[in-house]
Protein backbone atom coordinates (compact mmCIF):
# COMPACT_ATOMS: atom_id res chain seq x y z
CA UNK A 1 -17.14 -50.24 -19.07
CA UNK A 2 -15.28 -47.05 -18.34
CA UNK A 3 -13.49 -47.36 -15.24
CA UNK A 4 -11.65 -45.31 -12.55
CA UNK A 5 -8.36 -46.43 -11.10
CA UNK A 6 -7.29 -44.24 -8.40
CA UNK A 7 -3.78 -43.46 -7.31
CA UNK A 8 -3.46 -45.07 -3.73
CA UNK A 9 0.23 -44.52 -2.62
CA UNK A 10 1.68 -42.75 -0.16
CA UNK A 11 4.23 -40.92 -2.34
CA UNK A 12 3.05 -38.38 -5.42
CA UNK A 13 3.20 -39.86 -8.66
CA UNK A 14 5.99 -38.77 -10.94
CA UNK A 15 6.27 -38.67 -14.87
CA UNK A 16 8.37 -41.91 -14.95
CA UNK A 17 6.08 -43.82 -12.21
CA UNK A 18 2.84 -43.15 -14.24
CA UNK A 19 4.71 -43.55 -17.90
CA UNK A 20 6.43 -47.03 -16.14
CA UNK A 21 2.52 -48.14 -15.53
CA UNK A 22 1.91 -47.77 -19.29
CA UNK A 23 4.91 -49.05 -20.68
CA UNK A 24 3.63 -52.63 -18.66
CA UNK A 25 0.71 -52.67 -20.40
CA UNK A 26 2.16 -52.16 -23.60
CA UNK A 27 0.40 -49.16 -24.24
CA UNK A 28 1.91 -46.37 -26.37
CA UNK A 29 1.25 -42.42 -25.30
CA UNK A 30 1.87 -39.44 -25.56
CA UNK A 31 2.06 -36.03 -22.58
CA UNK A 32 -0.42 -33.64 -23.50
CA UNK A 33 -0.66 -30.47 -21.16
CA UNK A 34 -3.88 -27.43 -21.02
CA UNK A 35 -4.07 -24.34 -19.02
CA UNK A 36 -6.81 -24.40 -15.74
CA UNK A 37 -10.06 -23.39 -16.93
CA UNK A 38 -9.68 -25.23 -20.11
CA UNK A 39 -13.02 -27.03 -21.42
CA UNK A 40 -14.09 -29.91 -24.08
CA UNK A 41 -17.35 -29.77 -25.14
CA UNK A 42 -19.16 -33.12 -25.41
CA UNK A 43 -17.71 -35.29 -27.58
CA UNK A 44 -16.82 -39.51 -28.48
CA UNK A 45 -13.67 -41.12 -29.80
CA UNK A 46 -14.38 -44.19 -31.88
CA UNK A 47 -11.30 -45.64 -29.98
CA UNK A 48 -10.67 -47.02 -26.38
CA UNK A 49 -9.12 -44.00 -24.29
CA UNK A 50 -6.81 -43.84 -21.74
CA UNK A 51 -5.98 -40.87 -19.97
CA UNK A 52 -3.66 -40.83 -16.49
CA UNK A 53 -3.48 -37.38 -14.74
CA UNK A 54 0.09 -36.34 -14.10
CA UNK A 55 -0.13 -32.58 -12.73
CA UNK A 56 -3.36 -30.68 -11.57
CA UNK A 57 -6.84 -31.81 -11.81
CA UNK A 58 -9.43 -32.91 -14.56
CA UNK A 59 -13.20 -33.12 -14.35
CA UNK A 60 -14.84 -35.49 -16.52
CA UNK A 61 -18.60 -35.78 -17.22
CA UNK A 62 -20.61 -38.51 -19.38
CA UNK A 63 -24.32 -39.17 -19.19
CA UNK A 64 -24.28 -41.35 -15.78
CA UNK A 65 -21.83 -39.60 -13.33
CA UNK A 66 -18.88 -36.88 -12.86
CA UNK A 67 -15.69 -37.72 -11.67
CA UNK A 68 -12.42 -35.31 -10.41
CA UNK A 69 -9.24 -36.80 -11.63
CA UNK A 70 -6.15 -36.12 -9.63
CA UNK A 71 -2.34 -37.08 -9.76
CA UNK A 72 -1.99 -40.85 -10.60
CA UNK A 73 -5.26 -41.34 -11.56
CA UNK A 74 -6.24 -43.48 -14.67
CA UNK A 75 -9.80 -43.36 -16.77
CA UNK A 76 -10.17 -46.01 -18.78
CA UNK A 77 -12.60 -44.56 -21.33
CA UNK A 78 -14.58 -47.46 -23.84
CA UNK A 79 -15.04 -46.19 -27.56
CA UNK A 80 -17.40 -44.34 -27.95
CA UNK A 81 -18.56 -43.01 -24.82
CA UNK A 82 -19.85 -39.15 -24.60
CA UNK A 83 -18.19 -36.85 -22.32
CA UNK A 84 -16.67 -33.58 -21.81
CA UNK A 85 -13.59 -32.50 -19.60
CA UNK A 86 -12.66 -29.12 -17.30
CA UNK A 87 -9.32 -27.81 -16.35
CA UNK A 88 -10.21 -27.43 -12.38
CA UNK A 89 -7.56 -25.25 -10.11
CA UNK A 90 -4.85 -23.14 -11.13
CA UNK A 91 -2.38 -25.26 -11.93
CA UNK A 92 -1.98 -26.77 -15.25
CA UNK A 93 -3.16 -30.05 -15.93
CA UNK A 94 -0.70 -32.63 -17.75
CA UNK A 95 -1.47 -35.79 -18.89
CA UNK A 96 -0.70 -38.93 -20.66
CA UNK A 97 -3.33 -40.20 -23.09
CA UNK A 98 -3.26 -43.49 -25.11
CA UNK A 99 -5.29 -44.87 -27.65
CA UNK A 100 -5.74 -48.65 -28.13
């Protein structure tokens, strides 16, 4: 079931504090960066994703519902579920994506 954790702390997220979260669960990743405006087409991964937003914001679309992804945030993304992703703002969005 994909799955939405939001980031619900007073303080902004940093690159350790988000990479820290990972490392707990034993999940290996890797910082991946695009410019605003940037787009995916629809597409599936025959893998579970995870994706945590550490700069700028990320809108992700699938079938059911849309979602904006801000600093701290987490998608948990099951295998094979179609969606597509936008860049939103003007700053550039960086993130850490694992695969499991």
């Amino acid at each position: 079931m994909l799955e939405i954790v939001r980031w619900n702390k007073p303080k902004k997220p940093t690159l350790a504090d988000l990479q820290h979260l990972l490392d707990a669960q034993g999940l290996e990743y890797e910082l991946y960066s695009d410019r605003p405006g940037t787009k995916y087409g629809r597409h599936k991964h025959p893998f579970d994703d995870f994706i945590v937003i550490v700069t700028g914001k990320m809108k992700l679309i699938t079938d059911a519902q849309q979602w904006l992804l801000k600093p701290g945030d987490r998608l948990d993304l099951p295998a094979n579920t179609s969606h597509s992703a936008e860049m939103i703002g003007k700053e550039e969005v960086r993130y850490l994506s694992a695969a499991k």
